[in-house]
Protein backbone atom coordinates (compact mmCIF):
# COMPACT_ATOMS: atom_id res chain seq x y z
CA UNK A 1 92.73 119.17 106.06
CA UNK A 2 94.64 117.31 109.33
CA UNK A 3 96.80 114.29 109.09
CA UNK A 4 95.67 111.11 110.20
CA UNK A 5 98.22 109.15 111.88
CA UNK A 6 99.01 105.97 110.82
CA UNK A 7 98.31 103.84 114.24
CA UNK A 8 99.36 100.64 115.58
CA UNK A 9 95.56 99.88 115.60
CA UNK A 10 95.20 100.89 111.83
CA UNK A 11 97.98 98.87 110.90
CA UNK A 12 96.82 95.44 113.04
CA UNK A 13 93.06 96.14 111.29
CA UNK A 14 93.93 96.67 107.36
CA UNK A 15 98.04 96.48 107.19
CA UNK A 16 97.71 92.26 106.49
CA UNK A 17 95.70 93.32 103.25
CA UNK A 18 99.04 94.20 102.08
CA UNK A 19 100.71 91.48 102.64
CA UNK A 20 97.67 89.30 101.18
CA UNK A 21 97.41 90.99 97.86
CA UNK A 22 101.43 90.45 97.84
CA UNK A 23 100.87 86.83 98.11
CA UNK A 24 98.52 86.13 95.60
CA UNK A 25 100.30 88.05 93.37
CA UNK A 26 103.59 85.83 93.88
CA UNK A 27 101.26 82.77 93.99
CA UNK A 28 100.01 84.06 89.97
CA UNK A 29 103.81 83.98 88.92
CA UNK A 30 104.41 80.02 90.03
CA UNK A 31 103.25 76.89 88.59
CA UNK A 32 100.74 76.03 87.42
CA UNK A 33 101.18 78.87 84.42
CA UNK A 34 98.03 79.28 82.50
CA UNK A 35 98.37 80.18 78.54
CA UNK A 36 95.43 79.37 76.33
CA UNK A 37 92.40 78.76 78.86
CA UNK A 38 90.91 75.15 79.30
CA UNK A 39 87.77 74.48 81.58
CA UNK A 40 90.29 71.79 83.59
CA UNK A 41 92.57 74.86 84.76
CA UNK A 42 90.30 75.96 87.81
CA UNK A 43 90.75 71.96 88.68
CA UNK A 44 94.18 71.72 88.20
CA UNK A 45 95.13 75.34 90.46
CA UNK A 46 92.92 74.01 93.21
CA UNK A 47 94.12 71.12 93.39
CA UNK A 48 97.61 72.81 93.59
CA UNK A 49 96.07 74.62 96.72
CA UNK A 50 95.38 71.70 98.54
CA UNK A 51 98.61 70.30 97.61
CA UNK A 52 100.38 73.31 98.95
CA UNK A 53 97.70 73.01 102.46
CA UNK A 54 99.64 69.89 103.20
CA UNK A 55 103.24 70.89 102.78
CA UNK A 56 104.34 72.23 106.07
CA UNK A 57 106.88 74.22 104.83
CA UNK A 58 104.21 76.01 102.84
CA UNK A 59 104.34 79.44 104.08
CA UNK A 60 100.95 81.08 102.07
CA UNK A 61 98.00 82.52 104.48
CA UNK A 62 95.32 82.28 101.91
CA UNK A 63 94.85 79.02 100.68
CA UNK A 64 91.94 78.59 103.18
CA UNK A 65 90.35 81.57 102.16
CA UNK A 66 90.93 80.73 97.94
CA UNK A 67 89.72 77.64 98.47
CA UNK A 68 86.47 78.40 100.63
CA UNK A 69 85.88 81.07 98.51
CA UNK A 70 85.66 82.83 94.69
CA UNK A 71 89.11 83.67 95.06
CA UNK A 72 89.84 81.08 93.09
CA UNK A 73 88.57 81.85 90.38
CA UNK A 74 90.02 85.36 90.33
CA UNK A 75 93.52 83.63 91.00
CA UNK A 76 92.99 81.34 87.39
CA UNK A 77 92.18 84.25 85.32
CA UNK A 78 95.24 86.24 86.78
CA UNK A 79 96.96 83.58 85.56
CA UNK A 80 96.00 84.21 81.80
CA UNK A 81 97.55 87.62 81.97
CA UNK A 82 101.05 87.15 80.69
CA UNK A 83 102.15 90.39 82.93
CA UNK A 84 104.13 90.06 86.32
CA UNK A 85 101.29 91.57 88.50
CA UNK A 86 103.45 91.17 91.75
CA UNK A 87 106.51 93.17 90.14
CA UNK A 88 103.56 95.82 88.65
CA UNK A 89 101.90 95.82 92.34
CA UNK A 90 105.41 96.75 94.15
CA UNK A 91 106.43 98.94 92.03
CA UNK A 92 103.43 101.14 92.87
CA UNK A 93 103.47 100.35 96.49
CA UNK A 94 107.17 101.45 96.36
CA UNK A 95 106.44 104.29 94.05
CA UNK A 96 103.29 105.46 95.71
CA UNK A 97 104.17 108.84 97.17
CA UNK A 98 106.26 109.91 94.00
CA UNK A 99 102.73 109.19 92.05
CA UNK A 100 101.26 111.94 94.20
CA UNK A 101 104.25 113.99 93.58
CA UNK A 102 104.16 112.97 90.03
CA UNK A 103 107.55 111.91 90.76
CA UNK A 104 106.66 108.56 89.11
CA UNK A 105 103.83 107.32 86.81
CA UNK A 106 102.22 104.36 86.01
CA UNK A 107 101.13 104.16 82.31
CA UNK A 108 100.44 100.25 82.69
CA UNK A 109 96.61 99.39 80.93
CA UNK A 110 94.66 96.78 83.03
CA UNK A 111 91.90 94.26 81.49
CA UNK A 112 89.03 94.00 82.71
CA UNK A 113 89.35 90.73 84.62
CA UNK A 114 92.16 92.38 86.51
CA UNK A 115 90.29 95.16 87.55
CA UNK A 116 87.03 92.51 88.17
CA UNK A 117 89.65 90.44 90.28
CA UNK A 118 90.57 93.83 92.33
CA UNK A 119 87.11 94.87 92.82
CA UNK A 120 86.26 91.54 94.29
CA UNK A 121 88.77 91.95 96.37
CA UNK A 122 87.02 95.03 97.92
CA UNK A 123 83.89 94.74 97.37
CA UNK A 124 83.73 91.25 98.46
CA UNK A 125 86.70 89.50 99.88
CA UNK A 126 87.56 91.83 102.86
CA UNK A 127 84.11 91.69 104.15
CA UNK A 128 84.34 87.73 104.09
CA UNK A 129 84.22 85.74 107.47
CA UNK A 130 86.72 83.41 106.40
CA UNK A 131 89.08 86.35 105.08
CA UNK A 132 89.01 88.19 107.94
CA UNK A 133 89.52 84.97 110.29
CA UNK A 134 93.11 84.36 108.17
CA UNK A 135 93.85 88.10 108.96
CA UNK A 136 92.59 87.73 112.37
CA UNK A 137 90.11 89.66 112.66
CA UNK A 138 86.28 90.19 112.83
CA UNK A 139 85.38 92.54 110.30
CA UNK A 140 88.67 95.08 109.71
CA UNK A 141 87.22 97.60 107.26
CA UNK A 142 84.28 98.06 109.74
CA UNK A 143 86.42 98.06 112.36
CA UNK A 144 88.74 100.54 110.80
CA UNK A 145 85.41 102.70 109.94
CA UNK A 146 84.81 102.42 113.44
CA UNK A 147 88.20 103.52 114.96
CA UNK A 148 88.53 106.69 112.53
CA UNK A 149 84.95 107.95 112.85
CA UNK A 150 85.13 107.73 116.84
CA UNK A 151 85.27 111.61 117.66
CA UNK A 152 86.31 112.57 114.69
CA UNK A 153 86.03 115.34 111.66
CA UNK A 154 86.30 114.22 108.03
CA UNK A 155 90.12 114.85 107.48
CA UNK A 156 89.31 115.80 103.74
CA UNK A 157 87.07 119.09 104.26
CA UNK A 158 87.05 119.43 108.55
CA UNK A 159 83.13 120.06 107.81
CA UNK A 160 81.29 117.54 108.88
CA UNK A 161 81.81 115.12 111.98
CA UNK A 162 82.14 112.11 111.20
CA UNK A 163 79.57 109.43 112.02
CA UNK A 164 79.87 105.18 111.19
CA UNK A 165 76.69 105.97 109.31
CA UNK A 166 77.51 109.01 107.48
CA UNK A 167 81.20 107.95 106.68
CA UNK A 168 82.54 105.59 104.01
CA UNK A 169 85.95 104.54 102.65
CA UNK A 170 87.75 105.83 99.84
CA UNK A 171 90.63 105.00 97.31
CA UNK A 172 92.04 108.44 97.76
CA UNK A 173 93.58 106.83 94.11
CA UNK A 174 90.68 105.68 92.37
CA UNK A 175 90.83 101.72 92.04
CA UNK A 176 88.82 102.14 89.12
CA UNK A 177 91.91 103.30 87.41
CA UNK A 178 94.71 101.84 89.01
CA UNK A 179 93.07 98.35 90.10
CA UNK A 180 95.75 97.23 92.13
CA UNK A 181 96.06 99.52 94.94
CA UNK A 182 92.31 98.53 95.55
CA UNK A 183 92.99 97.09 99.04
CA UNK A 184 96.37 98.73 99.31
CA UNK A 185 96.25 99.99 103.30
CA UNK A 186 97.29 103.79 102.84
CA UNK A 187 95.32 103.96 99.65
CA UNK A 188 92.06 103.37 102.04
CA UNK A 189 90.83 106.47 103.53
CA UNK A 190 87.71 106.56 105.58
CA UNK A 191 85.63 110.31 104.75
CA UNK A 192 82.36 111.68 105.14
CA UNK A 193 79.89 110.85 102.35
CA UNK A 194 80.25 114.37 100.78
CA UNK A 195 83.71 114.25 100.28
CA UNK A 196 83.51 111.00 99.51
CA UNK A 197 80.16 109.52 97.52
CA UNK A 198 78.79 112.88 95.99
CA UNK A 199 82.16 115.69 95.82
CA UNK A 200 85.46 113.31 94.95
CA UNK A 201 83.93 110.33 93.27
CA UNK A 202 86.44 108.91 90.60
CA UNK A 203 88.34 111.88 90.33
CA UNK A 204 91.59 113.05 90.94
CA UNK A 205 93.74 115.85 90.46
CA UNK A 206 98.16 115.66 90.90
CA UNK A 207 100.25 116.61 91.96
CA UNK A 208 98.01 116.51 95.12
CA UNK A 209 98.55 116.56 99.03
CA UNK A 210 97.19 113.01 101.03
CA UNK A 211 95.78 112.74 104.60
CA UNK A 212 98.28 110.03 105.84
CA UNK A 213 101.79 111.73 104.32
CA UNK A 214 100.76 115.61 104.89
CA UNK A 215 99.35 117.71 107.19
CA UNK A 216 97.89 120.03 105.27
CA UNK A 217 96.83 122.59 108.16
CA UNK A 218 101.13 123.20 107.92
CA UNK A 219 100.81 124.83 104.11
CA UNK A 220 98.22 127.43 104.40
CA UNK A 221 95.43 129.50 106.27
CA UNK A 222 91.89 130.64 105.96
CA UNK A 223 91.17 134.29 105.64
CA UNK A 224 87.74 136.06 105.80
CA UNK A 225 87.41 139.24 104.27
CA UNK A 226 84.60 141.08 102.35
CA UNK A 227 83.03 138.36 103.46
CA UNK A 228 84.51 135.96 101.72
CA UNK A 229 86.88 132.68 102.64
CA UNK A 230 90.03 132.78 101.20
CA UNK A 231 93.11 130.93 101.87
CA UNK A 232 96.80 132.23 101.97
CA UNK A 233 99.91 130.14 101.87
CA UNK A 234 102.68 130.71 104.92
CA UNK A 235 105.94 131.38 103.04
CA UNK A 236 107.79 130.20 101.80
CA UNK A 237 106.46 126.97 100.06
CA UNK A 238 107.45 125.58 97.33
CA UNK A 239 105.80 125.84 93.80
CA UNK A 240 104.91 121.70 93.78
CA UNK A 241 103.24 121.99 97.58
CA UNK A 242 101.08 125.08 96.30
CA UNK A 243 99.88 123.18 93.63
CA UNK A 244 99.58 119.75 95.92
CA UNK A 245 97.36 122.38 98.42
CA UNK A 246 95.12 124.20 95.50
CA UNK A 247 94.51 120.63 93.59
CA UNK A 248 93.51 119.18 97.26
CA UNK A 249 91.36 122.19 96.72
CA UNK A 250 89.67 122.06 93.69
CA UNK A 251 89.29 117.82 93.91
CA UNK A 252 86.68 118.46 96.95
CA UNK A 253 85.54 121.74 96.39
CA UNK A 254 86.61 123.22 99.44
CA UNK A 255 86.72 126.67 98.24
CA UNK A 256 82.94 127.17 97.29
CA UNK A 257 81.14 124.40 99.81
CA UNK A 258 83.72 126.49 102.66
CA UNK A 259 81.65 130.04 101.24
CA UNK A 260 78.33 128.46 100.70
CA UNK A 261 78.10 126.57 104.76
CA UNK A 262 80.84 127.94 106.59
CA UNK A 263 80.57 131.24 107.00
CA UNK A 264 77.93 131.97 109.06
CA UNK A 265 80.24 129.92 111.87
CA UNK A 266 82.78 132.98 111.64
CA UNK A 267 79.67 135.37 112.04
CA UNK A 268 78.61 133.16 115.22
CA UNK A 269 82.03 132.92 116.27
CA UNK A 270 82.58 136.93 116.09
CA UNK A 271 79.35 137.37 117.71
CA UNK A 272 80.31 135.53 120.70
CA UNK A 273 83.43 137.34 121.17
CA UNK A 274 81.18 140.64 121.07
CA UNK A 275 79.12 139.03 123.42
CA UNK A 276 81.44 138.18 126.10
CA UNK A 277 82.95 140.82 125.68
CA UNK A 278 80.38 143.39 125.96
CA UNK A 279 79.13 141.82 129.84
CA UNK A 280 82.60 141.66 131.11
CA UNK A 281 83.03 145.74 130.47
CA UNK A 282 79.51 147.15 130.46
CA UNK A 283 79.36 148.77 133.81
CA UNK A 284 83.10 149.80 133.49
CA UNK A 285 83.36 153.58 133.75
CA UNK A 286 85.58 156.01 131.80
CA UNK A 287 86.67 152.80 129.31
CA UNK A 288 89.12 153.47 126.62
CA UNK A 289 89.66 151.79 123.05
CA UNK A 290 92.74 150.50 124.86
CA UNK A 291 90.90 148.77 127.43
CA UNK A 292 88.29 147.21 125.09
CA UNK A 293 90.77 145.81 123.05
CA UNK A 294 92.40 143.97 125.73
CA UNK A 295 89.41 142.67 126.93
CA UNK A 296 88.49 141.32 123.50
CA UNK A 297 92.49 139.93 123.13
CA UNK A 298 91.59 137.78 125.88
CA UNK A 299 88.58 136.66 124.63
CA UNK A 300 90.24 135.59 121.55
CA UNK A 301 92.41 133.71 123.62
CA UNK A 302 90.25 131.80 125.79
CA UNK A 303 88.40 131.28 122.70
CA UNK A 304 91.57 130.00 120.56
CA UNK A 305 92.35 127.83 123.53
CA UNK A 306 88.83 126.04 123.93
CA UNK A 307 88.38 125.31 120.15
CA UNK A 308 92.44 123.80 119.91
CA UNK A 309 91.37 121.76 122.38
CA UNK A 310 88.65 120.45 119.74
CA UNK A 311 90.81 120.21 116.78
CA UNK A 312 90.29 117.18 114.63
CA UNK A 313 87.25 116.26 116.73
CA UNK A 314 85.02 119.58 116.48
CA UNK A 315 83.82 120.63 112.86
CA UNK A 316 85.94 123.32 111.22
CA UNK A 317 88.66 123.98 113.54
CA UNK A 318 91.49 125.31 111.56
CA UNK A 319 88.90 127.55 110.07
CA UNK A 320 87.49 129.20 113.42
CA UNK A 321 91.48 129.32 114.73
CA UNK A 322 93.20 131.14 111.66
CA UNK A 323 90.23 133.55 111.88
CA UNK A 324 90.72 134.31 115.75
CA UNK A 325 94.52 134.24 114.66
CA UNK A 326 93.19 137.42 112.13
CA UNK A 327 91.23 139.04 114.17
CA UNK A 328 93.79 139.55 117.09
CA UNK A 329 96.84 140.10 114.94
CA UNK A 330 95.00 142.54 111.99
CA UNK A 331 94.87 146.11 113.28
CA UNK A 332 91.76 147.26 111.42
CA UNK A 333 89.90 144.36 112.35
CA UNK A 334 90.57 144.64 116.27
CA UNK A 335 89.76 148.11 116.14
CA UNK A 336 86.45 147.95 114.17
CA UNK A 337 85.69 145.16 116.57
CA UNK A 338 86.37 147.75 119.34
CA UNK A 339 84.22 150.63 118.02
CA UNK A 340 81.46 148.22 117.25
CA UNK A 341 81.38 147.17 121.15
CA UNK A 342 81.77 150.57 122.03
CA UNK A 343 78.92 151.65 120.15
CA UNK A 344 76.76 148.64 121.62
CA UNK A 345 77.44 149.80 125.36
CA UNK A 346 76.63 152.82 124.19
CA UNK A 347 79.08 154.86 124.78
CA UNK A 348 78.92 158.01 122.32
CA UNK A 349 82.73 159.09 120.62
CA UNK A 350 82.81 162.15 123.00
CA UNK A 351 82.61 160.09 126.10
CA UNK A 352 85.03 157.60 125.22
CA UNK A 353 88.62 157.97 125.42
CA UNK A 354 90.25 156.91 122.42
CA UNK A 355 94.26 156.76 122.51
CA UNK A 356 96.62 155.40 119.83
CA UNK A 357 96.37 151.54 120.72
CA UNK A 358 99.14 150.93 118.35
């Protein structure tokens, strides 16, 4: 729903996996090269390693961490693949907005030891003491968990704050498809659980809008009429960012789960406003529409102004704002607003004084 800006902070925690996966990758393409597998391989690529350890003009990072670890053996059977994974792996990294786009595809099928070797990588590796001492530090997907859950809505839906406990990470590109970018740093987005574990899944839809490229709060805004959520698109936009918005859509549901929770916080929202409203002109004598309405302008206002000051940190933000945004700029609603005040102060329609207010 918002952007997330790529920090310094997120790039010290997870930018190094980048540059980790690159070198393994370019490690893969040098000697020793691996045809026909032989149980004396794993020997013969370790002791490589430790070969390489020595050489001080050796400039790889994750020798330590291969050779402490099952890395290793991951590294051997990339070795039997007879594809250049480094060239595959930046070529997507390159490529990786025009994918979203669907400016560029990638059509390449992966075994299933390169996708086992990836998910190790995730699952495993990055979690890894010795991993993150080489990157240096503790524990940089909990970390990053940490940083992007502190005060914080989920910047898929803007539903639910987001908690350490109640938030996970996601390959906004599944990695169960596309294996490689499984510790790729802008492919990691940290989400609530519902977006995440139960709504999104292993699914996705493109062309498609992403938290760290586009703000998606710039393409469109909520309406509530009928009483129903819709959204609306600011014009002009292009055909490929309307579809990039409604497939950002559709891949987490927001339509129905923002009709189904969300719009009882309008009805709260409105009620306040009536509220407020209501004890700052209740003992006013000979009150016109006029008067009400300006009243209840500035109530919008104040109210606008307290929830910006939220945004991205309070749940459902850009919701409560576009709908303050419709209720002060759309006639009808302002003036039904104003009769329904009127009515509650009880003033009858031959007492009040109604001019044209437009």
């Amino acid at each position: 729903m918002y952007k997330v800006e790529w920090s310094d902070k997120i790039e010290e925690l997870i930018g190094p996996y980048h540059d980790f996966v690159a070198e393994i990758l370019n490690f893969v393409n040098e000697e020793p090269r691996f045809e026909a597998k032989n149980e004396s391989d794993i020997d013969i690529l370790v002791k490589k390693m430790q070969d390489l350890k020595k050489d001080a003009d050796c400039k790889y990072s994750f020798l330590d961490v291969a050779t402490g670890t099952n890395l290793k053996n991951h590294i051997c059977e990339l070795k039997y693949e007879g594809m250049d994974l480094f060239e595959k792996y930046n070529e997507f990294v390159v490529n990786y907005k025009n994918f979203l786009s669907q400016d560029w595809m990638d059509i390449t099928s992966y075994s299933k030891e390169v996708t086992k070797a990836f998910e190790y990588f995730y699952s495993d590796l990055i979690h890894g003491k010795i991993f993150n001492k080489t990157i240096g530090e503790t524990n940089a997907i909990r970390e990053l968990r940490e940083e992007l859950t502190l005060e914080s809505t989920c910047p898929y839906c803007d539903i639910h704050e987001m908690e350490f406990d109640s938030s996970s990470v996601d390959h906004f590109i599944p990695k169960s498809r596309y294996p490689l970018l499984a510790i790729y740093p802008k492919n990691l987005v940290v989400a609530c659980s519902a977006c995440n574990d139960r709504i999104k899944q292993e699914k996705l839809y493109l062309p498609i809008m992403h938290p760290y490229f586009d703000n998606l709060d710039d393409y469109f805004y909520f309406t509530y009429k009928n009483d129903c959520i819709e959204i609306e698109f600011f014009e002009p936009i292009s055909l490929l960012d309307k579809e990039k918005v409604l497939n950002f859509f559709k891949l987490f549901h927001l339509k129905e789960r923002y009709n189904k929770y969300c719009r009882r916080k309008l009805i709260k929202l409105k009620e306040e406003i009536q509220r407020n409203v209501i004890k700052q002109i209740k003992y006013i004598e000979n009150i016109t529409i006029n008067d009400i309405q300006l009243k209840i302008k500035e109530e919008i206002k104040d109210q606008y102004v307290n929830i910006l000051k939220e945004k991205k940190i309070d749940s459902l933000t850009k919701l409560r704002l576009d709908y303050l945004k419709q209720l002060q700029l759309n006639k009808e609603d302002l003036l039904n607003l104003s009769m329904y005040i009127a009515n509650e102060i009880e003033i009858g329609t031959s007492n009040l004084r109604i001019t044209n207010p437009f």
